[in-house]
Protein backbone atom coordinates (compact mmCIF):
# COMPACT_ATOMS: atom_id res chain seq x y z
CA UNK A 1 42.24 -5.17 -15.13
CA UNK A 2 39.04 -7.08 -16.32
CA UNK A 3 38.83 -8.99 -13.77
CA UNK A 4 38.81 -6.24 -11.24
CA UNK A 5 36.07 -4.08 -12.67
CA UNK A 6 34.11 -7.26 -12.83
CA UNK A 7 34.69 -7.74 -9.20
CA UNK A 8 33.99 -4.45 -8.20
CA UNK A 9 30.91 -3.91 -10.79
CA UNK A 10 29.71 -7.45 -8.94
CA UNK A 11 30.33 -5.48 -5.65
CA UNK A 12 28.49 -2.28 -6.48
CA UNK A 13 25.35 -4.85 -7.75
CA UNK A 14 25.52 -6.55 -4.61
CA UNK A 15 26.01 -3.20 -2.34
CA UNK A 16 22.77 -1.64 -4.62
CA UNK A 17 20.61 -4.65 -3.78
CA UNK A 18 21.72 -4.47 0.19
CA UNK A 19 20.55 -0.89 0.60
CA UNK A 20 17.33 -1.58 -1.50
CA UNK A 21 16.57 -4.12 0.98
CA UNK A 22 17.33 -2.37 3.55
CA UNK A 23 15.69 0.84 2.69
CA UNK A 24 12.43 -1.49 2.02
CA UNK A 25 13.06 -3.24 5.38
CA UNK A 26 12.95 0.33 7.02
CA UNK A 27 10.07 1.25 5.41
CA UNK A 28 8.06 -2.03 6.78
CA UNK A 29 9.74 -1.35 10.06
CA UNK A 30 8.45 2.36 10.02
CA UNK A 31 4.66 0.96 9.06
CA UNK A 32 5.20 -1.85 12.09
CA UNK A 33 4.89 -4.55 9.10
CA UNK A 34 6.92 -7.97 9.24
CA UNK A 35 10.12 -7.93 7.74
CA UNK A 36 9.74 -9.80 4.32
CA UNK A 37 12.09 -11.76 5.53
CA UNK A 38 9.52 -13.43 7.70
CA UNK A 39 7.25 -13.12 5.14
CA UNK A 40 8.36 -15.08 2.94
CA UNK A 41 9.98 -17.63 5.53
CA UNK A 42 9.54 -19.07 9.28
CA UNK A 43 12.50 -17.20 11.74
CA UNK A 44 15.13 -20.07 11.42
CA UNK A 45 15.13 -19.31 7.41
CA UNK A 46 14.63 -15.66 7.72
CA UNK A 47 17.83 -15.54 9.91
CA UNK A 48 20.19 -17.41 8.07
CA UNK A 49 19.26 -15.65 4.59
CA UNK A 50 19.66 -12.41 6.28
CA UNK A 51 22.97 -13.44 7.57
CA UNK A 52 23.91 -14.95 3.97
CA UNK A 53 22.69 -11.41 2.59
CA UNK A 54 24.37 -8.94 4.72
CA UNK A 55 27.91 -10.88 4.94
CA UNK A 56 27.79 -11.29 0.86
CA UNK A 57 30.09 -8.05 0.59
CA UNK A 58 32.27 -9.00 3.32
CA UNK A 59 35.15 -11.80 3.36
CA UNK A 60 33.34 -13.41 6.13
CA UNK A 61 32.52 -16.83 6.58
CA UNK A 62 29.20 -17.27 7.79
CA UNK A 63 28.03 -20.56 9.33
CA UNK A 64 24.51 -21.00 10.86
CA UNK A 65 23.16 -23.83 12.88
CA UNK A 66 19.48 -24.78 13.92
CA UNK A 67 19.05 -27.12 17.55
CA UNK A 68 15.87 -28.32 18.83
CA UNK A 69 12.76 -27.69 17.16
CA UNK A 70 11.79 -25.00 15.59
CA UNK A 71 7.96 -23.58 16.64
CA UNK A 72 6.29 -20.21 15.75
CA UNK A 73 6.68 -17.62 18.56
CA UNK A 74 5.06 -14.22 18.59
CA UNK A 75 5.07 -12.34 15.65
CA UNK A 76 6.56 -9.61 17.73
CA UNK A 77 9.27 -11.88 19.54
CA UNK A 78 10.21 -12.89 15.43
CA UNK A 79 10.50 -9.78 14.32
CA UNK A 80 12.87 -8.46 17.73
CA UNK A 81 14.80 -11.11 16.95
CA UNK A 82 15.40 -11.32 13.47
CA UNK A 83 16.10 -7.55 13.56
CA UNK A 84 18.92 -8.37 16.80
CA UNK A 85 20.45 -10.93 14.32
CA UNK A 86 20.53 -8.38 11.39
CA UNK A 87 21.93 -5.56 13.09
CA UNK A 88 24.41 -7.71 14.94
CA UNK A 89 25.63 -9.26 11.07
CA UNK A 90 25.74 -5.46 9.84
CA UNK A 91 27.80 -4.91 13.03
CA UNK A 92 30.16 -7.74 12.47
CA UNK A 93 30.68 -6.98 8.44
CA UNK A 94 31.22 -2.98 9.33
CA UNK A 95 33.15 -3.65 12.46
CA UNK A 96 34.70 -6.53 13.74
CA UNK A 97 37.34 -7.13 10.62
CA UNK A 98 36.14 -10.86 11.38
CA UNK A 99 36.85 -14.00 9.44
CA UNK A 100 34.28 -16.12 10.64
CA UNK A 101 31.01 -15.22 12.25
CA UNK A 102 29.07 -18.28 13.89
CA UNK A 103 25.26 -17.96 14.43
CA UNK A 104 23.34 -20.77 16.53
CA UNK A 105 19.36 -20.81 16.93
CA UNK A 106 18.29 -22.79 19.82
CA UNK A 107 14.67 -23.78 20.51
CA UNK A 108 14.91 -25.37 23.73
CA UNK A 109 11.79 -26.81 25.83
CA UNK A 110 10.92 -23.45 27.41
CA UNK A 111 13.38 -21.05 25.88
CA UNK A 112 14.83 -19.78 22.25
CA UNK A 113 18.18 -18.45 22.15
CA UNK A 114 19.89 -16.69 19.75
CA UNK A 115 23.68 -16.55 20.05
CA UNK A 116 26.41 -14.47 17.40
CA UNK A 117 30.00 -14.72 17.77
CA UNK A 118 32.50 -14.06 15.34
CA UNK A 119 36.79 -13.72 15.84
CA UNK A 120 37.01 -10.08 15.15
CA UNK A 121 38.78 -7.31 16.31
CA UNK A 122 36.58 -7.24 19.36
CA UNK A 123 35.87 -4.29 21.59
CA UNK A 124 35.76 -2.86 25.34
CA UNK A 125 32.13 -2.97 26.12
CA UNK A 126 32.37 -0.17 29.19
CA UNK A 127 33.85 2.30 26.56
CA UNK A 128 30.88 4.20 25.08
CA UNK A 129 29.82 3.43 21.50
CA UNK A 130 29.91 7.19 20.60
CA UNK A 131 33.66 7.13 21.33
CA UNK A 132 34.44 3.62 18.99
CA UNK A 133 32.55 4.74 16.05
CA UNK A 134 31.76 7.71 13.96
CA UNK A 135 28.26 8.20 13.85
CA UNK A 136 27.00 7.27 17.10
CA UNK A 137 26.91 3.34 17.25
CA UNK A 138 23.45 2.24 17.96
CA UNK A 139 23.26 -0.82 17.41
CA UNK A 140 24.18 -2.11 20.34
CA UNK A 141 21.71 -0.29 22.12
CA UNK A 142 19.16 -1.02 19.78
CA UNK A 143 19.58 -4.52 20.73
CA UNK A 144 19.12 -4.53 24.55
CA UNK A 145 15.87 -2.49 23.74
CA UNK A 146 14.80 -5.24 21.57
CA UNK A 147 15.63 -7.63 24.14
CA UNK A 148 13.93 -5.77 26.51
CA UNK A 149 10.65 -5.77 24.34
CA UNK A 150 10.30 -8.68 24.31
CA UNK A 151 11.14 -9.85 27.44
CA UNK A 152 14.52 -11.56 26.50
CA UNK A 153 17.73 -11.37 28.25
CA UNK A 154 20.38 -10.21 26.38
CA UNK A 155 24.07 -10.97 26.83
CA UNK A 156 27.48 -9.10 25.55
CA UNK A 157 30.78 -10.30 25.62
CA UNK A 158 33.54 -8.64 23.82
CA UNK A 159 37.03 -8.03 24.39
CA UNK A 160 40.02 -6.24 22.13
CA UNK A 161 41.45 -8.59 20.33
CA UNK A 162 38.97 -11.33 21.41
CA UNK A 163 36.06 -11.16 19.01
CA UNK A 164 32.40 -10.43 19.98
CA UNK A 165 29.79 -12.89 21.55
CA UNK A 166 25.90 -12.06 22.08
CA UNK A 167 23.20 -14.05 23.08
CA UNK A 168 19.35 -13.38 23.33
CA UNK A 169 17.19 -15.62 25.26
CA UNK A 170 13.56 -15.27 25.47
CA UNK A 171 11.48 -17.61 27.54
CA UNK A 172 8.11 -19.33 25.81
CA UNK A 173 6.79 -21.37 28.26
CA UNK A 174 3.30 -22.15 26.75
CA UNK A 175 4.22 -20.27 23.48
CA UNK A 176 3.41 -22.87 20.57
C-alpha cells in the first residue's frame, strides 16, 4: 500500500511539474519568446529533454538519435520545430497507447528533418480529429501550420493498429 502512494505521490510531482512547464511554455509562446527549452540548450538537446520530459508519466520508451551535424537554423525554424516534436510526444503519451516512440534528428547537407514514430494504436488520418478525440484534436493541425511557417514539408502516416509516423523537413540551403 506504501509503495503505491509513493508511486502515485511521485506521479502527481511529476504531472505538477509537466503543467508548470507547460503553462510557462504557453506563456513564452503567447509573448513570441523562445521556449526555455532552447534557451537553455541548442535544438538537438532541447528536443530530446522535451521528449524525456513529456514521456516521464507515460510507460513509454523513448529513444532519440542525432545524424549529421548539428548547425543553428532560424530561431523561428527552432522554435516550429521543437514545438512539432512536443506536441507530437504529448500526442503519442495521450494517444497512441505506445510502447516505444522513436525520434531521429537529421541535419543533412541542405535539409533538417525531423521524424516521430512510435507502435501505438495508430489512427485513420482521413477521419476528422474532432470525431477521434474529445476536445477537438489540434494538434495535428497545429503541426502542418508549423510546417507551413516555416516552409517545411510535413508528412503523416498512420494506420489502426499500425502506429503513427511524421516527418518534418525544412530545407537550409545557405542557412549556417
Amino acid at each position: 500500500m506504501q509503495q503505491e502512494m509513493a508511486e502515485t505521490m511521485d506521479w502527481l510531482d511529476r504531472a505538477r511539474t509537466q503543467a508548470r512547464t507547460s503553462l510557462a511554455d504557453a506563456r513564452r509562446s503567447v509573448w513570441q519568446l523562445r521556449p526555455p527549452d532552447l534557451e537553455r540548450n541548442a535544438l538537438p538537446d532541447a528536443i530530446r529533454e522535451a521528449m524525456e520530459r513529456i514521456l516521464a508519466a507515460s510507460p513509454v520508451e523513448a529513444e532519440f538519435e542525432l545524424l549529421g551535424e548539428p548547425r543553428t537554423l532560424a530561431a523561428k525554424t527552432e522554435i516550429e520545430l521543437l514545438r512539432i516534436a512536443q506536441e507530437s510526444f504529448s500526442n503519442v503519451s495521450k494517444y497512441a497507447q505506445a510502447a516505444h516512440v522513436w525520434t531521429a534528428l537529421v541535419y543533412g547537407s541542405d535539409t533538417v528533418t525531423l521524424s516521430i514514430k512510435d507502435d501505438g494504436v495508430g489512427f485513420d488520418p482521413s477521419v476528422p480529429p474532432t470525431s477521434r478525440f474529445v476536445g477537438g484534436g489540434f494538434g495535428l493541425t497545429s503541426m502542418r501550420e508549423r510546417a507551413q511557417l516555416i516552409g517545411a514539408k510535413f508528412k503523416l502516416n498512420s494506420a489502426p493498429g499500425h502506429g503513427t509516423y511524421i516527418s518534418v523537413t525544412i530545407p537550409v540551403v545557405g542557412e549556417r
